[in-house]
C-alpha atoms as a PDB file:
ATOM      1  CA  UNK A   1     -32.238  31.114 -14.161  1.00  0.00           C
ATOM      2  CA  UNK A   2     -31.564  27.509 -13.953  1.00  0.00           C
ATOM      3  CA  UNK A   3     -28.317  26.031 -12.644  1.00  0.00           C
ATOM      4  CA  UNK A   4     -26.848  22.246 -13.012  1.00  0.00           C
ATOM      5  CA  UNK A   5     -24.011  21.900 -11.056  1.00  0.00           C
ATOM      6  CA  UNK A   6     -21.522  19.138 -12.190  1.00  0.00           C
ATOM      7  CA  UNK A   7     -17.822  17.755 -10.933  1.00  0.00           C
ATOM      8  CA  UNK A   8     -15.009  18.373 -13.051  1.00  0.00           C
ATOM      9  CA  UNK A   9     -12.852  15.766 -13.692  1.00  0.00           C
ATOM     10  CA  UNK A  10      -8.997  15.937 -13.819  1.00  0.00           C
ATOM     11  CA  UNK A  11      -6.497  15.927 -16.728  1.00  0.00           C
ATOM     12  CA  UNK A  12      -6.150  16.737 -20.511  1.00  0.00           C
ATOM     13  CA  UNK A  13      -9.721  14.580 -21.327  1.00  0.00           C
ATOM     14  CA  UNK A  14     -11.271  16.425 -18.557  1.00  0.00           C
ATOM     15  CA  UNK A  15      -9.993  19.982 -20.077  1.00  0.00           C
ATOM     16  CA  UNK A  16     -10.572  18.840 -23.620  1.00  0.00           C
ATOM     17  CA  UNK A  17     -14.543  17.452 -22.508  1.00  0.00           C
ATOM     18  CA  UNK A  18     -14.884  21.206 -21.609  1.00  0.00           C
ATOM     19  CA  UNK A  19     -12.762  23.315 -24.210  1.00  0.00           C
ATOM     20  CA  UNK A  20     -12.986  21.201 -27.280  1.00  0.00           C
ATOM     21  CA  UNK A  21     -15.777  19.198 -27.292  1.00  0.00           C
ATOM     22  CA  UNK A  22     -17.941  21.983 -25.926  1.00  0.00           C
ATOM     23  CA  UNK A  23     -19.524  19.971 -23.294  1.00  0.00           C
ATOM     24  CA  UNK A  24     -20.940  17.425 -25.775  1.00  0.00           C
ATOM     25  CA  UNK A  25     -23.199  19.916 -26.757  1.00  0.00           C
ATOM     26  CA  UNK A  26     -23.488  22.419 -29.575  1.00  0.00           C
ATOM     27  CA  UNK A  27     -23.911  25.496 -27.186  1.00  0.00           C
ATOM     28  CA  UNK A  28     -19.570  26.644 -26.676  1.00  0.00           C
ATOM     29  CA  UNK A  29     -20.503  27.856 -22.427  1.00  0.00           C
ATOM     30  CA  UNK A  30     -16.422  28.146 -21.783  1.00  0.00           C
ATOM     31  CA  UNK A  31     -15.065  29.554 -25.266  1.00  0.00           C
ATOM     32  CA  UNK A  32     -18.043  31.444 -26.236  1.00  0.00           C
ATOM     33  CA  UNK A  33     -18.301  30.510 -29.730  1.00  0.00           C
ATOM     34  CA  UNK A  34     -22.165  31.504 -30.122  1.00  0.00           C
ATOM     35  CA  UNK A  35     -22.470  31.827 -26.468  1.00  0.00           C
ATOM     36  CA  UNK A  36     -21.138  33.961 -23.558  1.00  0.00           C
ATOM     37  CA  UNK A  37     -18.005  32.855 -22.693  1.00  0.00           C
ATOM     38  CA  UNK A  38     -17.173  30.824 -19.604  1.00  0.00           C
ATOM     39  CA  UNK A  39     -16.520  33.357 -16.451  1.00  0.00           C
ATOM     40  CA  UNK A  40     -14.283  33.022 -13.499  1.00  0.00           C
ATOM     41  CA  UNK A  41     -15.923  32.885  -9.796  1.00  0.00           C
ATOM     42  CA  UNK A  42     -15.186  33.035  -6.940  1.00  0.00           C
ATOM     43  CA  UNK A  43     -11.794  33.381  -3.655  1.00  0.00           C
ATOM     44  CA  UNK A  44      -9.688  30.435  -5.139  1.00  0.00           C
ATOM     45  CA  UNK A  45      -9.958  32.336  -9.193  1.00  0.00           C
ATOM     46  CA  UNK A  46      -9.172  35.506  -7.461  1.00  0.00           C
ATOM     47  CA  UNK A  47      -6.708  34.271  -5.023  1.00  0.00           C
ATOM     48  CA  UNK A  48      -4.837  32.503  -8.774  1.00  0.00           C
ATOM     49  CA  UNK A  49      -5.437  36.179 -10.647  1.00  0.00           C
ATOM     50  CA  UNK A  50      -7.914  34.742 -12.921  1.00  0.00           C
ATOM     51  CA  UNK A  51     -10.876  36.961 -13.448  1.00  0.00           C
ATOM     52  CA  UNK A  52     -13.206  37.796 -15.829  1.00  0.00           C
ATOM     53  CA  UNK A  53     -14.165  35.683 -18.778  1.00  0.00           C
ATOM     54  CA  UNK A  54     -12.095  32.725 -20.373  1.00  0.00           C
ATOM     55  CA  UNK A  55     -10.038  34.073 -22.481  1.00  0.00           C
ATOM     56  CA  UNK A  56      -6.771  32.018 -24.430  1.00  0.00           C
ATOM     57  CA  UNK A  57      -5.010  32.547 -21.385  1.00  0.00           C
ATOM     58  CA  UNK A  58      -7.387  31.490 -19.046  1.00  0.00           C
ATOM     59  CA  UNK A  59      -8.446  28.086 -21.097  1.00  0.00           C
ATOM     60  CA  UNK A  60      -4.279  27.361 -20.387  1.00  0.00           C
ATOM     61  CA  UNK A  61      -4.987  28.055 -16.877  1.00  0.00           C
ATOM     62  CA  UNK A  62      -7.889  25.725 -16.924  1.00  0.00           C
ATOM     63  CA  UNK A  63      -6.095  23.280 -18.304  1.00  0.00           C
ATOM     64  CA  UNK A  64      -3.247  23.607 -15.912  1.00  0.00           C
ATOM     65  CA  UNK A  65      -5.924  23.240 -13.237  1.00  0.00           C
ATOM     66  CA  UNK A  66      -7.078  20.075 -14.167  1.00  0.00           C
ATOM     67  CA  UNK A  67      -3.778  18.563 -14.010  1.00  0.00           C
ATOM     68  CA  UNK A  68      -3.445  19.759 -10.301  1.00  0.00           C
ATOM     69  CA  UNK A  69      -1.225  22.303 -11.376  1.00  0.00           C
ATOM     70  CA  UNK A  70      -1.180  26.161 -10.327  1.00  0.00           C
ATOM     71  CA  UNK A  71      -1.302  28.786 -13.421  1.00  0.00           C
ATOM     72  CA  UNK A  72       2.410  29.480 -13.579  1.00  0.00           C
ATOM     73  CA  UNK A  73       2.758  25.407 -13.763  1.00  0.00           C
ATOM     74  CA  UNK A  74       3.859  24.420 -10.677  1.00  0.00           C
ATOM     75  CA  UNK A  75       2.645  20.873  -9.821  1.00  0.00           C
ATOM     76  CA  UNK A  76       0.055  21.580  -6.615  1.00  0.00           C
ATOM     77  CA  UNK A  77      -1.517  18.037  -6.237  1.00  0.00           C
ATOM     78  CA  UNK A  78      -0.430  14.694  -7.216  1.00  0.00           C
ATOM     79  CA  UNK A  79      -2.354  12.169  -9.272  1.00  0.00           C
ATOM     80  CA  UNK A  80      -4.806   9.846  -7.281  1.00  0.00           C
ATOM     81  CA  UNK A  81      -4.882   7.126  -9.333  1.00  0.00           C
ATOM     82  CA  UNK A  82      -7.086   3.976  -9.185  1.00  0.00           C
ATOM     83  CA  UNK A  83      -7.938   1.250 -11.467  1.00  0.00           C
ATOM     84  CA  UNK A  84     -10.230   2.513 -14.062  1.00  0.00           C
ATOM     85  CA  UNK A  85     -13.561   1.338 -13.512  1.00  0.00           C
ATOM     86  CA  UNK A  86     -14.298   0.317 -17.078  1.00  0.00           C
ATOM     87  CA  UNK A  87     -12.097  -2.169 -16.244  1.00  0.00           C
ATOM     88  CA  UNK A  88     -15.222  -3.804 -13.935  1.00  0.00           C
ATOM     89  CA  UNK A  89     -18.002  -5.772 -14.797  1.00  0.00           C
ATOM     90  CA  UNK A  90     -21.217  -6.450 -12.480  1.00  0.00           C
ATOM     91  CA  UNK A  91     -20.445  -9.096 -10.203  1.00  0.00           C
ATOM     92  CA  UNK A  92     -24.065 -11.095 -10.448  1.00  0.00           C
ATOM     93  CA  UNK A  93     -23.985 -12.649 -13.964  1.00  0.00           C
ATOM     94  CA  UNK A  94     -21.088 -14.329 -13.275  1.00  0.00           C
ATOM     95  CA  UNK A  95     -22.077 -15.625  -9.975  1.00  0.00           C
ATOM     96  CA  UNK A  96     -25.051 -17.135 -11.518  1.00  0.00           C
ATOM     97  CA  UNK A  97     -23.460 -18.563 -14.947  1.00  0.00           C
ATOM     98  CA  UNK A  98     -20.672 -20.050 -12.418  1.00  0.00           C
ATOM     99  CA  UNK A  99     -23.874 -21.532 -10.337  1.00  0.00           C
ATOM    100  CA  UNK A 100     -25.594 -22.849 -13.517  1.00  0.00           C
ATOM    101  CA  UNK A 101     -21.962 -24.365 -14.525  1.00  0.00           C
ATOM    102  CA  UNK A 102     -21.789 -26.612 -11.108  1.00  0.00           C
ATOM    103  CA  UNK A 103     -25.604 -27.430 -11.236  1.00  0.00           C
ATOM    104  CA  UNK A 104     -25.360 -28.798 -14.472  1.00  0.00           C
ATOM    105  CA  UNK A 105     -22.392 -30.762 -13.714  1.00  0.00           C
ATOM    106  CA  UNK A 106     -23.587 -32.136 -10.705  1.00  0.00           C
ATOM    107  CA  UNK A 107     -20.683 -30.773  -8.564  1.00  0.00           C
ATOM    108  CA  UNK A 108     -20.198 -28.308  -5.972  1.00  0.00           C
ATOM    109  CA  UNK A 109     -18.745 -24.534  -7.146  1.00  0.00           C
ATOM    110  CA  UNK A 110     -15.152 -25.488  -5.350  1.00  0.00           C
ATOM    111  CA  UNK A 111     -15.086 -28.537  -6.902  1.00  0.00           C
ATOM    112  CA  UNK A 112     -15.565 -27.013 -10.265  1.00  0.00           C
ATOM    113  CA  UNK A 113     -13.066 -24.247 -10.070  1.00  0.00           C
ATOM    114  CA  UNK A 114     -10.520 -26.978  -8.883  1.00  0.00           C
ATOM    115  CA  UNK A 115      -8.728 -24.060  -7.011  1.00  0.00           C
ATOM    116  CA  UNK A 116      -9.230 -22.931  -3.413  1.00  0.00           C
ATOM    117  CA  UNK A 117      -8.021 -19.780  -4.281  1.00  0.00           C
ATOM    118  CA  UNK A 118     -10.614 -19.273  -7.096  1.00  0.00           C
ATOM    119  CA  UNK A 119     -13.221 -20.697  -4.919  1.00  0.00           C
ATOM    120  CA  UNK A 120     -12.143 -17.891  -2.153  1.00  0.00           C
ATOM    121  CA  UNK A 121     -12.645 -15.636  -4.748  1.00  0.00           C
ATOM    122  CA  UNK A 122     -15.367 -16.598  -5.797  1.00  0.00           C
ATOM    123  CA  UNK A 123     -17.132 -16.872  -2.408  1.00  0.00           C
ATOM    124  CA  UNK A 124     -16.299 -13.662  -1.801  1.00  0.00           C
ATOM    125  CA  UNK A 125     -17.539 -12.130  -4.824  1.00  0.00           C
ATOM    126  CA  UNK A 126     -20.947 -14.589  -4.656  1.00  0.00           C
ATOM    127  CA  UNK A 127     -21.939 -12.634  -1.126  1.00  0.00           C
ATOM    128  CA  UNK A 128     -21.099  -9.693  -2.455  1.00  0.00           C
ATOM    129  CA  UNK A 129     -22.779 -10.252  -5.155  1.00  0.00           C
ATOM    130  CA  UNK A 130     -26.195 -11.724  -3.769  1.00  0.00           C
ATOM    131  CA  UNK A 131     -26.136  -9.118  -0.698  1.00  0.00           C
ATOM    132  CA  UNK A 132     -27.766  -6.065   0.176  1.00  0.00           C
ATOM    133  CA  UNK A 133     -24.576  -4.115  -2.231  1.00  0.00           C
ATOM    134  CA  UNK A 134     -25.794  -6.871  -5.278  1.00  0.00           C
ATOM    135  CA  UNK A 135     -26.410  -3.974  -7.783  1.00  0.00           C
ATOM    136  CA  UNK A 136     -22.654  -2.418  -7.040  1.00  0.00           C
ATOM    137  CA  UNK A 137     -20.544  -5.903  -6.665  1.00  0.00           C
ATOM    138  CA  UNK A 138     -18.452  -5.475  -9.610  1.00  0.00           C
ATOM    139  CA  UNK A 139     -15.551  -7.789 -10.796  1.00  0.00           C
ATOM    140  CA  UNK A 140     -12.586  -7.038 -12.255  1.00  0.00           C
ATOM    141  CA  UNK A 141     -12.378  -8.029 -16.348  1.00  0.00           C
ATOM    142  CA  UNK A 142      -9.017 -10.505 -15.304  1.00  0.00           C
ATOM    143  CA  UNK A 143     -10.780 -12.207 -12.349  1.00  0.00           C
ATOM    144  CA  UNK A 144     -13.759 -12.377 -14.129  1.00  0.00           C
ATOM    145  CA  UNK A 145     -12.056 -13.844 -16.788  1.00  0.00           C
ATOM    146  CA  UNK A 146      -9.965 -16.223 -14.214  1.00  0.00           C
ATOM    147  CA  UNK A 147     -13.068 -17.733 -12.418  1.00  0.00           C
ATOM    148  CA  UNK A 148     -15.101 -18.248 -16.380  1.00  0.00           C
ATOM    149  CA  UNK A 149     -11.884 -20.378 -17.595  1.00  0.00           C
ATOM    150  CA  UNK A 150     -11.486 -22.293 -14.761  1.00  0.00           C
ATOM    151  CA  UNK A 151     -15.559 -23.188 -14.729  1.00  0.00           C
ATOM    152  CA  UNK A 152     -15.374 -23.869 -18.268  1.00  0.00           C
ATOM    153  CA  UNK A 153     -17.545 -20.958 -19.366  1.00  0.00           C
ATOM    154  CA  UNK A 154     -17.129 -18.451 -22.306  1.00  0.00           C
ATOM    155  CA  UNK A 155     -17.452 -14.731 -20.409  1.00  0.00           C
ATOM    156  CA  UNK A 156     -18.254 -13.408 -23.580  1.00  0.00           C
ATOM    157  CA  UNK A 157     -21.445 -14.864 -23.429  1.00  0.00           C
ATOM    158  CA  UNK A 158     -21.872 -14.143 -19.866  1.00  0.00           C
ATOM    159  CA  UNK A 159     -21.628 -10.288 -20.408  1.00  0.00           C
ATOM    160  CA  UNK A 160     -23.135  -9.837 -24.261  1.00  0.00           C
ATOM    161  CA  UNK A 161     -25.924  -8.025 -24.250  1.00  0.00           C
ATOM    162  CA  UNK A 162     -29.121  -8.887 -26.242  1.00  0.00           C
ATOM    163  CA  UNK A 163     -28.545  -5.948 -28.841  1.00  0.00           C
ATOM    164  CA  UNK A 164     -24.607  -7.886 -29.056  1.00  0.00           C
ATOM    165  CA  UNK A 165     -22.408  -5.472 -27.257  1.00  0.00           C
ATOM    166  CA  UNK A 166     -19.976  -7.842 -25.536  1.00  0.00           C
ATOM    167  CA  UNK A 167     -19.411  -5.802 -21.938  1.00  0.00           C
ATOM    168  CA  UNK A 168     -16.820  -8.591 -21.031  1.00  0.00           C
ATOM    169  CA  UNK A 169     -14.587  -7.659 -24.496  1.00  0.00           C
ATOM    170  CA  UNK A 170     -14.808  -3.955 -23.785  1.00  0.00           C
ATOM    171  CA  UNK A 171     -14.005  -4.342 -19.752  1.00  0.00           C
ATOM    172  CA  UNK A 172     -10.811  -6.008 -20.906  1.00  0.00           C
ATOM    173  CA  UNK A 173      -9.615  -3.785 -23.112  1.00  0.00           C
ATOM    174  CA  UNK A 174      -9.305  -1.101 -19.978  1.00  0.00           C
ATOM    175  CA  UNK A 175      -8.205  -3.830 -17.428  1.00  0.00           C
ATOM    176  CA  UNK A 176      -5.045  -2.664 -15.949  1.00  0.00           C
ATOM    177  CA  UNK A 177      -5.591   1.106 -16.877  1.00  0.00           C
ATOM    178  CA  UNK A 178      -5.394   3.431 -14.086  1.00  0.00           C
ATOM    179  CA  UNK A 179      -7.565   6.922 -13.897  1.00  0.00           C
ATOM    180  CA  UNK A 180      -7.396   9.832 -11.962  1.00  0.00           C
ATOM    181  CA  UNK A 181     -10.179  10.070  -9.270  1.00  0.00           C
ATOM    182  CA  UNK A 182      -9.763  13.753  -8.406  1.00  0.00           C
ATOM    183  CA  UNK A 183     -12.019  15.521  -9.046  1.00  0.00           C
ATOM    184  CA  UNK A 184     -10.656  19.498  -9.837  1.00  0.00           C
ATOM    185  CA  UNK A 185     -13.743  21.456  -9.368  1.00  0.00           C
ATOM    186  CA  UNK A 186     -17.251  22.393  -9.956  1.00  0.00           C
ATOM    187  CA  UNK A 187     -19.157  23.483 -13.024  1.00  0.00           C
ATOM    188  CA  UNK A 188     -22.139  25.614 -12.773  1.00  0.00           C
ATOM    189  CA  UNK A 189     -23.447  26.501 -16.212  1.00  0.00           C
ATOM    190  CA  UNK A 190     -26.318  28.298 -16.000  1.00  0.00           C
END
């Protein structure tokens, strides 16, 4: 028998991943459609009365779960909520397109950002960025978006990929949106 073991997320697209979309996979493990249904394990489903395998009643518990809420609804844990990270872009590109802007004006990067703030910023973000953590400095879509404007750069073109996706377009479109960072349990399908 082979085991993966995965972290649940939290919330109603965490419970639907698992109970609708079948775990992106044709095989059903929690519903059983074709398959065994999903089981309860363990103190914690004991200690909540949920036993055997998932049943209606137990997909509303799981659901419940995943919201940080107990069976009978009653709210156990509160949201931990942080901007959503698809919100972020790498940190790098922009660094360099920022460097390439000043070079080929023949000015320094402060100078070119005309802002101390943005230059602050941007400092920041360049050691980041250039450091030992250079493959994890991220930016967020509005700074990113700040620090192109103000060095006369299109960030569109900074973060389009060769096959076109524009990362830069899609980043903004979930700048400002918060997730939860919880994570509710662990699946083990075998």
């Amino acid at each position: 028998m082979v085991i993966s073991i995965g972290r649940l997320g939290c919330g109603v697209k965490a419970a639907d991943y698992y109970l609708r979309r079948q775990a992106g996979c044709e095989a059903d493990y929690y519903l059983g459609v074709g398959d065994r249904r999903g089981v309860w394990l363990g103190d914690g489903a004991r200690a909540l009365g949920l036993a055997g395998e998932l049943d209606p009643a137990g997909e509303t518990a799981l659901r419940a779960l995943l919201e940080g809420r107990h069976p009978d609804g009653q709210q156990l844990l509160a949201p931990v909520l942080r901007l959503d990270p698809a919100g972020r872009l790498p940190a790098a590109p922009l660094v360099e397109a920022i460097r390439e802007a000043a070079s080929a004006r023949d000015v320094e990067v402060v100078e070119l950002l005309g802002d101390p703030r943005l230059a602050a910023l941007y400092a920041g973000m360049a050691r980041r960025a250039t450091g030992r953590s250079r493959e994890r400095a991220t930016v967020s879509a509005e700074r990113a978006g700040q620090l192109a404007a103000a060095a006369g750069i299109d960030p569109h073109l900074i973060y389009r990929a060769p096959d076109g996706n524009d990362a830069y377009a899609a980043a903004v479109e979930h700048a400002g949106d918060r997730v939860d960072v919880r994570r509710a349990g662990i699946d083990l399908p075998s």
